[in-house]
N, C-alpha and C. Protein backbone atom coordinates (compact mmCIF):
# COMPACT_ATOMS: atom_id res chain seq x y z
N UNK A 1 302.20 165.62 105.15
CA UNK A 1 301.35 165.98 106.27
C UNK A 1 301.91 165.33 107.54
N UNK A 2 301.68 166.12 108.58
CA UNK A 2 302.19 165.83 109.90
C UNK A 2 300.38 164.69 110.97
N UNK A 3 300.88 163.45 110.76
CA UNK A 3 299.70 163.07 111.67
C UNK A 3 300.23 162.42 113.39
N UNK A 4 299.00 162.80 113.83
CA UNK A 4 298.96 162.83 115.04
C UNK A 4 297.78 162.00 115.29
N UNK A 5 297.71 161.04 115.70
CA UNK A 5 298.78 160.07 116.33
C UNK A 5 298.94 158.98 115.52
N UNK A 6 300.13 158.25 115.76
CA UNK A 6 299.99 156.98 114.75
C UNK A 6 299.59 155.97 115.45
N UNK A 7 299.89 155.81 117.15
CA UNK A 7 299.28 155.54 118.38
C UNK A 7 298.10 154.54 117.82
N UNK A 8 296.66 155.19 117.27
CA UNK A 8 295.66 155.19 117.13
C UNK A 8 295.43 154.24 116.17
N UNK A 9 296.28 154.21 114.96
CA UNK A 9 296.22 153.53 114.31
C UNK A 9 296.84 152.12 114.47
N UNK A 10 298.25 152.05 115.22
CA UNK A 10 298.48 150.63 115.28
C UNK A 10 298.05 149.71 116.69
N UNK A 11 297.37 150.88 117.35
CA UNK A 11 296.04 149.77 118.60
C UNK A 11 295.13 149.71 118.13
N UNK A 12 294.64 149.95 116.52
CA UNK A 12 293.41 149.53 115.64
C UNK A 12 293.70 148.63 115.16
N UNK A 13 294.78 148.52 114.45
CA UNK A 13 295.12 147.72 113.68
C UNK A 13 295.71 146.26 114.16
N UNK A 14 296.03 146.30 116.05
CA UNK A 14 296.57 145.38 116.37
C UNK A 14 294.89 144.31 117.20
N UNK A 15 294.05 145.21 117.30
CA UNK A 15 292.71 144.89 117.41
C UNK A 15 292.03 143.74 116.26
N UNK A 16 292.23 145.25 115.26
CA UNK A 16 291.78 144.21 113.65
C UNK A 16 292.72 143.73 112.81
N UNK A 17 293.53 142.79 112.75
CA UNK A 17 294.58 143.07 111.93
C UNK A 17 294.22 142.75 110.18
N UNK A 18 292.86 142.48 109.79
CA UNK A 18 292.33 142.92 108.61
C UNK A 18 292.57 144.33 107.65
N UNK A 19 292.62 145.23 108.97
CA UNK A 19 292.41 146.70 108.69
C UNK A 19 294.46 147.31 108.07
N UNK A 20 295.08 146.65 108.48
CA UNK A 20 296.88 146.62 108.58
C UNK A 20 297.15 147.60 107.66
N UNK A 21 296.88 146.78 106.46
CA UNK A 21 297.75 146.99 105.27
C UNK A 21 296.23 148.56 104.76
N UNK A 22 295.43 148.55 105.10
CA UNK A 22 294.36 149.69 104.43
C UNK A 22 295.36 150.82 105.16
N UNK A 23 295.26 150.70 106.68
CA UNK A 23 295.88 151.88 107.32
C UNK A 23 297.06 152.20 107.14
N UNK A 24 298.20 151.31 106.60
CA UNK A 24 299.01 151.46 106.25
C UNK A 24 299.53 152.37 104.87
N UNK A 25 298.25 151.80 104.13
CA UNK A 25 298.14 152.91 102.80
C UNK A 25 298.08 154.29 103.13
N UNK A 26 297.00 154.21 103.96
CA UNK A 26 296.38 155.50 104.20
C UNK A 26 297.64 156.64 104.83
N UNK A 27 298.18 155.60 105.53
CA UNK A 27 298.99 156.49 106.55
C UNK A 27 300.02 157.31 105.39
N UNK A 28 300.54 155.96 104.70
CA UNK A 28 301.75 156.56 103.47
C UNK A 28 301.32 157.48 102.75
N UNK A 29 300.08 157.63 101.90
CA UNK A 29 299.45 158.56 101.14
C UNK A 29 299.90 159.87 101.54
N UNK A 30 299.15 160.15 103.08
CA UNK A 30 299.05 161.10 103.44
C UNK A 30 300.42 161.57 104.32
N UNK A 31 301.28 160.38 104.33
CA UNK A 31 302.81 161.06 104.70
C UNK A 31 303.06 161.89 103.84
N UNK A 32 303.23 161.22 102.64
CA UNK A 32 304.06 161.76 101.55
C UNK A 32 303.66 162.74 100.83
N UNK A 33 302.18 163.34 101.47
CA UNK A 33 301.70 164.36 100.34
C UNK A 33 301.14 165.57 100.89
N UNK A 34 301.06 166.39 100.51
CA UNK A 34 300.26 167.96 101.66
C UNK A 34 299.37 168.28 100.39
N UNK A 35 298.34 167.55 100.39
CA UNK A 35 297.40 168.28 100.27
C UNK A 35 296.42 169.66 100.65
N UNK A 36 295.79 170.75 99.60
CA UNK A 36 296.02 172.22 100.02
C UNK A 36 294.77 172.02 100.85
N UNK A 37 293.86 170.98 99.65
CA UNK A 37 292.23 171.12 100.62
C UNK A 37 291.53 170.24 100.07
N UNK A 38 290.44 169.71 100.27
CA UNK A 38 289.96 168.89 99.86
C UNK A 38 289.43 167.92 98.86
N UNK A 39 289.39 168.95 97.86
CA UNK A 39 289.46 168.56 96.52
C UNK A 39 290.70 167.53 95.74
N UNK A 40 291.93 168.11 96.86
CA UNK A 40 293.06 167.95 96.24
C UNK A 40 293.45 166.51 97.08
N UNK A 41 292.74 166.05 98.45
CA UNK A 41 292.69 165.13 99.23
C UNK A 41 291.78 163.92 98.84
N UNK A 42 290.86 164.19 98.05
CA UNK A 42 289.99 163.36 97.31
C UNK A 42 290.79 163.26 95.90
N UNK A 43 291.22 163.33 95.27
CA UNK A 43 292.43 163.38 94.20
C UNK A 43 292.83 162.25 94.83
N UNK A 44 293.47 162.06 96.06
CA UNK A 44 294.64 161.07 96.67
C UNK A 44 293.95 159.74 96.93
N UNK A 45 292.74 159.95 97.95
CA UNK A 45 292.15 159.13 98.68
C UNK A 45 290.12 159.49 98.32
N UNK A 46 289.99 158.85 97.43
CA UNK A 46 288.73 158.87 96.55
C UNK A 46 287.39 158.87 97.86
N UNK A 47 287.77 157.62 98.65
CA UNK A 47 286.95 157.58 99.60
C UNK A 47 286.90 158.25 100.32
N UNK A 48 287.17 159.92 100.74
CA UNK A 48 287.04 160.43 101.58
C UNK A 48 286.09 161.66 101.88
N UNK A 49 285.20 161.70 103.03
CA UNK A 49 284.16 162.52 102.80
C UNK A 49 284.05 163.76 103.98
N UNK A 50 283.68 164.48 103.85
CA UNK A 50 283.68 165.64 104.94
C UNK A 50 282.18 165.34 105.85
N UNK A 51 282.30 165.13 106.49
CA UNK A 51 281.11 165.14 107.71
C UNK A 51 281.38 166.22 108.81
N UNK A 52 280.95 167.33 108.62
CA UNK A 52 280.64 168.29 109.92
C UNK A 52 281.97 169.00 109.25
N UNK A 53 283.03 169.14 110.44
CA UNK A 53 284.74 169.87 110.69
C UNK A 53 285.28 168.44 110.22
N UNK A 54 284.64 167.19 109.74
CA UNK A 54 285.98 166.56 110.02
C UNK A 54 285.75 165.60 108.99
N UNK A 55 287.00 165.05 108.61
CA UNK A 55 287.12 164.39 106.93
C UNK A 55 287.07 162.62 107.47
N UNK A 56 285.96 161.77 106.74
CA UNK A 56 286.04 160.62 107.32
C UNK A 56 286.70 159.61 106.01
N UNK A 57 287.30 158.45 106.38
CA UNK A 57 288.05 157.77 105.37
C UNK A 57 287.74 156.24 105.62
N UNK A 58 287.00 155.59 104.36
CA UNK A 58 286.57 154.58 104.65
C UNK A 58 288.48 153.72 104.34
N UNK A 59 288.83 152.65 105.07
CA UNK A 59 289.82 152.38 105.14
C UNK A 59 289.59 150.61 104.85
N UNK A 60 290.55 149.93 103.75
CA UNK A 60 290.73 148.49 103.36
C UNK A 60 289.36 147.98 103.12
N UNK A 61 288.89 148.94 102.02
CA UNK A 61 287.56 148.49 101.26
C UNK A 61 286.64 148.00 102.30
N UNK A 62 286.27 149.27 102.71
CA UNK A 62 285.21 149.32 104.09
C UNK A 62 285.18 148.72 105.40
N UNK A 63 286.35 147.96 105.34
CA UNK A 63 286.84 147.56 106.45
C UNK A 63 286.87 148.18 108.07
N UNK A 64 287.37 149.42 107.77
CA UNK A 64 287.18 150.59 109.34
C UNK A 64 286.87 151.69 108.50
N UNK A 65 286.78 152.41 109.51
CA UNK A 65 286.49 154.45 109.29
C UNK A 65 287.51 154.82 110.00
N UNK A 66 288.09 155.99 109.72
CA UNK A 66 288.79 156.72 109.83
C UNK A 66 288.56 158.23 110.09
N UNK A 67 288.34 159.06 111.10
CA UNK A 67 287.77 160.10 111.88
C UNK A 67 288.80 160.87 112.00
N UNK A 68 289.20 162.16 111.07
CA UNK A 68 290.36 162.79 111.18
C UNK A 68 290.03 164.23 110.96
N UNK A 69 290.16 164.97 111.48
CA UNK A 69 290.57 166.73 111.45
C UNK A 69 291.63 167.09 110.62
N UNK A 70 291.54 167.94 109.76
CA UNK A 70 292.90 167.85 109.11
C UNK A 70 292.81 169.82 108.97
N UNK A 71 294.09 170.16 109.28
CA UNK A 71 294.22 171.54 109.31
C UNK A 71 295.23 171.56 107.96
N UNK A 72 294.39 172.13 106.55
CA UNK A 72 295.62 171.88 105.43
C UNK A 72 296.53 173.16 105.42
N UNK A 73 296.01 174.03 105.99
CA UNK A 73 297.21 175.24 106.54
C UNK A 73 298.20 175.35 106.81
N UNK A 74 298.37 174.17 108.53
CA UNK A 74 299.12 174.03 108.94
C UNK A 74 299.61 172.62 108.56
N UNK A 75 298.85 171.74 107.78
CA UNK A 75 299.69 170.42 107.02
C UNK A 75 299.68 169.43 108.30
N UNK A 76 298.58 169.36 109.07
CA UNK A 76 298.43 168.12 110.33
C UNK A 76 297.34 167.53 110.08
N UNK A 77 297.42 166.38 110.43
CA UNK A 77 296.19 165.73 110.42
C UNK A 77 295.57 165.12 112.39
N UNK A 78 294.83 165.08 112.33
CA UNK A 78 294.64 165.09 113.98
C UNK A 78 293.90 163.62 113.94
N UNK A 79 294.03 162.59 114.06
CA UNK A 79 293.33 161.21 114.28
C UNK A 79 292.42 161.38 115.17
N UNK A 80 291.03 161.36 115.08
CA UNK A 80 289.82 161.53 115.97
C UNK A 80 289.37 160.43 116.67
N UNK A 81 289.13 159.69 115.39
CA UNK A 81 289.06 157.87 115.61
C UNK A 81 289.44 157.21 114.55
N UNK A 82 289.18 155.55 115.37
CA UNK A 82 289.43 154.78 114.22
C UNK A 82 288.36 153.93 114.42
N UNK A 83 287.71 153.10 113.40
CA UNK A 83 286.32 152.28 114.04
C UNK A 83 286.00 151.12 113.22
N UNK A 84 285.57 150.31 113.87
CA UNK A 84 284.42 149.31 113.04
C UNK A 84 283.77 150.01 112.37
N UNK A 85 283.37 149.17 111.37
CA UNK A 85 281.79 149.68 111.19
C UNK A 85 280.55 150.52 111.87
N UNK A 86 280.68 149.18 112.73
CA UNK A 86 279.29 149.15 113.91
C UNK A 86 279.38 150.60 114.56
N UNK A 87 281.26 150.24 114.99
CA UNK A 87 281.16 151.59 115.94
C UNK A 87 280.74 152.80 114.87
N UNK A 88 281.05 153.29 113.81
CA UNK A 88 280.80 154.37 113.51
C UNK A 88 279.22 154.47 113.55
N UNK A 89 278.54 153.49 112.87
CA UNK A 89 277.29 153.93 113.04
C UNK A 89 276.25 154.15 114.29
N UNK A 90 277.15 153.61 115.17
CA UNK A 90 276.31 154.04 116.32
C UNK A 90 276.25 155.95 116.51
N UNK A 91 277.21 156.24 115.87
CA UNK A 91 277.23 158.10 115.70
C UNK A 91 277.77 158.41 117.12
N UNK A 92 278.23 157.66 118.54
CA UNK A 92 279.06 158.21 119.07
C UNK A 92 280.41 158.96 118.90
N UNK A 93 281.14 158.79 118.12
CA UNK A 93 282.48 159.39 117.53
C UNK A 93 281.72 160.98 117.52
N UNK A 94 280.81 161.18 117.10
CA UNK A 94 280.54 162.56 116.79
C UNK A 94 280.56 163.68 118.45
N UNK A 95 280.16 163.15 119.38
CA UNK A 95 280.16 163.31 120.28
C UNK A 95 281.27 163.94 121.09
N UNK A 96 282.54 163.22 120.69
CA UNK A 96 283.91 163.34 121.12
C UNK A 96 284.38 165.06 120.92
């Protein structure tokens, strides 16, 4: 899979650096694999759930969320956000 941005992830990660090595997984997983659709994305990454259009990924054993669009068509993943906790539950991300 093609993600966009990685940007996102290492000004999260340089924020939290707890979160490093989760996003780091995450990122490799989903380099190395094209998943067709979701079923087959939960296969990879257990924690991951569809909310609305967009697939969320709890990241380094609940550590952050992960807010991503993923077009398995075209094999991209679109980084929406990345968050605390806190931040996700405040439900602004949805907004964006």
């Amino acid at each position: 899979m093609h993600i966009i941005t990685r940007k996102r992830l290492n000004e999260f990660a340089e924020k939290h650096p707890v979160t490093t090595s989760g996003l780091t997984h995450w990122y490799r997983i989903l380099k190395r694999n094209n998943p067709a659709n979701f079923a087959e994305l939960r296969s990879l990454l257990p924690h991951a759930d569809q909310v609305g259009g967009l697939t969320v990924f709890n990241i380094g054993g609940n550590k952050a969320r992960l807010v991503a669009a993923i077009h398995y068509n075209r094999r991209k993943v679109y980084i929406r956000a990345v968050l605390t906790h806190a931040e996700y539950d405040t439900g602004k991300w949805k907004e964006r």
